[in-house]
N, C-alpha and C. Protein backbone atom coordinates (compact mmCIF):
# COMPACT_ATOMS: atom_id res chain seq x y z
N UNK A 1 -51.12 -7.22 36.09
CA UNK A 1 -50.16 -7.12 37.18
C UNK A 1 -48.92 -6.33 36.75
N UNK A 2 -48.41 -6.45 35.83
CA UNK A 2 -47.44 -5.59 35.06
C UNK A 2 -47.74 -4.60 35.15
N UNK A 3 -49.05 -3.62 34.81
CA UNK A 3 -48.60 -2.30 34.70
C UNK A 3 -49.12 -1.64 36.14
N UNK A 4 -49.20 -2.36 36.98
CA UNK A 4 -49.52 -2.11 38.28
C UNK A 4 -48.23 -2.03 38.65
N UNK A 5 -47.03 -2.75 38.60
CA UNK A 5 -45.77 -2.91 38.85
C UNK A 5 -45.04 -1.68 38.46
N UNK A 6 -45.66 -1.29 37.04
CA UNK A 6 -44.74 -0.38 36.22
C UNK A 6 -45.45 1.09 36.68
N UNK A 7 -46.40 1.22 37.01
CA UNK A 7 -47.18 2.19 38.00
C UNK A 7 -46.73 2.88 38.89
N UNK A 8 -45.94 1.93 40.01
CA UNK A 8 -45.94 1.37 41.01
C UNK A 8 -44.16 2.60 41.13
N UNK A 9 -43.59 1.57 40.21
CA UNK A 9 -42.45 2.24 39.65
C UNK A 9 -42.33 3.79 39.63
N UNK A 10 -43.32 4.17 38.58
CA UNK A 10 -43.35 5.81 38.03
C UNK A 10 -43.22 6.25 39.74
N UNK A 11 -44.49 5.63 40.55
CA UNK A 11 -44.67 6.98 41.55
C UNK A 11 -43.57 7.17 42.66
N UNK A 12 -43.12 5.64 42.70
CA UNK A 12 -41.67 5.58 43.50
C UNK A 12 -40.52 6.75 43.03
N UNK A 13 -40.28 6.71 41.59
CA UNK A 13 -39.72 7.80 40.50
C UNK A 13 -39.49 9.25 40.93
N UNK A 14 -41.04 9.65 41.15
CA UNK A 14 -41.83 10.81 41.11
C UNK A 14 -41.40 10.81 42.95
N UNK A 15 -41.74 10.52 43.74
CA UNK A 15 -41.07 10.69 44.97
C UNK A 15 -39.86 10.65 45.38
N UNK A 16 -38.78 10.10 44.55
CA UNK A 16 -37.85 10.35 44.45
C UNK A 16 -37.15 11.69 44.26
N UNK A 17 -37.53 11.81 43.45
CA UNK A 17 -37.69 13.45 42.85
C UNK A 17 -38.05 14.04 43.88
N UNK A 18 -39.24 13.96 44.70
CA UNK A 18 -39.64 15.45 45.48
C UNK A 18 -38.89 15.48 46.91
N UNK A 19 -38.34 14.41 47.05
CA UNK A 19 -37.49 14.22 48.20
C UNK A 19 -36.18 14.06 47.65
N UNK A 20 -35.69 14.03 46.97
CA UNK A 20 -33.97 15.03 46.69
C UNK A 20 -34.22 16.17 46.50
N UNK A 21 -34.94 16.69 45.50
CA UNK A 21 -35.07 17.79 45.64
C UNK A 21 -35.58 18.91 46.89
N UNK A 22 -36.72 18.19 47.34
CA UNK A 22 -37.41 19.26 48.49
C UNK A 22 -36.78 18.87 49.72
N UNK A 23 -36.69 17.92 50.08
CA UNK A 23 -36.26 17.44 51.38
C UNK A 23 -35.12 16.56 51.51
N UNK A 24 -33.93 17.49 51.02
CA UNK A 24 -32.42 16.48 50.75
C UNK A 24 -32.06 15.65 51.71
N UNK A 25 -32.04 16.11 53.11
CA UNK A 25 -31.03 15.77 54.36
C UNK A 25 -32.28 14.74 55.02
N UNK A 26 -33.26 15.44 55.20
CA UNK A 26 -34.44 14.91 56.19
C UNK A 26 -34.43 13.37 55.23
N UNK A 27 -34.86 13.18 54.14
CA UNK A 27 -35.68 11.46 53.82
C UNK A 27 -34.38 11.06 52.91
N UNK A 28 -33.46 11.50 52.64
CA UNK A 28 -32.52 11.23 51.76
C UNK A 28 -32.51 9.74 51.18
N UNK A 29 -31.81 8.99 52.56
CA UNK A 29 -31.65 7.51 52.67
C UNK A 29 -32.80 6.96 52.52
N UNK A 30 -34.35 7.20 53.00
CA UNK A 30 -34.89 6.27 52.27
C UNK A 30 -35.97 6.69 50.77
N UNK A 31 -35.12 7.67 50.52
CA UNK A 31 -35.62 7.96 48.90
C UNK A 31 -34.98 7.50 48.21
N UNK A 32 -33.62 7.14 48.95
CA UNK A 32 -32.68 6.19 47.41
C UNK A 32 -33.28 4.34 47.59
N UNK A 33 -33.96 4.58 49.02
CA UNK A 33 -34.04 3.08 48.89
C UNK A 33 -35.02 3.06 48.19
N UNK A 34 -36.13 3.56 47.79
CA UNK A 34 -37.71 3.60 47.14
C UNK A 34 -36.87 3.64 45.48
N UNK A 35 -35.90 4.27 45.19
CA UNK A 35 -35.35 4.85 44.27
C UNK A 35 -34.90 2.97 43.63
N UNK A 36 -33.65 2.58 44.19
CA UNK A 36 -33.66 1.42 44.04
C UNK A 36 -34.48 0.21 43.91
N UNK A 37 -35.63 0.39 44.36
CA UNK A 37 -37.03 -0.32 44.91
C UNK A 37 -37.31 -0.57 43.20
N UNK A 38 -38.08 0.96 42.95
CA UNK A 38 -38.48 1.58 41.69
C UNK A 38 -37.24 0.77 40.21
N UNK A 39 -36.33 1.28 40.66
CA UNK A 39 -35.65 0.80 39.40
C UNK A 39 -35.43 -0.87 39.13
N UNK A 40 -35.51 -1.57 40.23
CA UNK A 40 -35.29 -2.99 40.56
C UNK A 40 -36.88 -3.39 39.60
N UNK A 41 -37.75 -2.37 40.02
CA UNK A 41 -39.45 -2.89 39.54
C UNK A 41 -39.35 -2.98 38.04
N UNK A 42 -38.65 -1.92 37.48
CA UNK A 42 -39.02 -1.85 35.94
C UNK A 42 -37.47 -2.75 35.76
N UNK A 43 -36.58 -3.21 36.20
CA UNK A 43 -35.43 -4.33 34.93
C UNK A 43 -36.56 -5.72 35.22
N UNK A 44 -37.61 -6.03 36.15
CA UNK A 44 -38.46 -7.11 35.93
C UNK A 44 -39.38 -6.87 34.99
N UNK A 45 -39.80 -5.68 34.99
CA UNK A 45 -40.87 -5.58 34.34
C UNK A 45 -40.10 -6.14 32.56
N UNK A 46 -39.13 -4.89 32.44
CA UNK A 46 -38.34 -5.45 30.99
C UNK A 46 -37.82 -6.85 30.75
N UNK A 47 -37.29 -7.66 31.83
CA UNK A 47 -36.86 -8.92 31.88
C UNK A 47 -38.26 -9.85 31.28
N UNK A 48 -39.09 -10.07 32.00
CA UNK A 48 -40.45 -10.71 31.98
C UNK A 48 -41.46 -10.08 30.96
N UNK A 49 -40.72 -8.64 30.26
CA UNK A 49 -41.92 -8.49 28.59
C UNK A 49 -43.40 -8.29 28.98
C-alpha cells in the first residue's frame, strides 16, 4: 500500500509540472491542489516508514 501511495505521489508531481508549465492560467488552481494532495501523500508516507 505504501508504494502505491508513493506512486500515486510521483504522478500527481509529474502533472503538476505539465500543468504549470503547459497550461498556467487554464488548470492552475487545481494543479496546486493535486500538488498539495501529492506532497501531503509522501510526509505520510515518511511519517509511517
Amino acid at each position: 500500500m505504501g508504494n502505491l501511495l508513493y506512486i500515486i505521489a510521483v504522478v500527481l508531481v509529474i502533472f503538476w509540472l505539465i500543468g504549470f508549465l503547459g497550461f498556467p492560467d487554464a488548470v492552475g488552481g487545481l494543479i496546486h491542489i493535486l500538488l498539495v494532495i501529492a506532497v501531503i501523500v509522501v510526509l505520510l508516507r515518511l511519517i509511517r516508514g
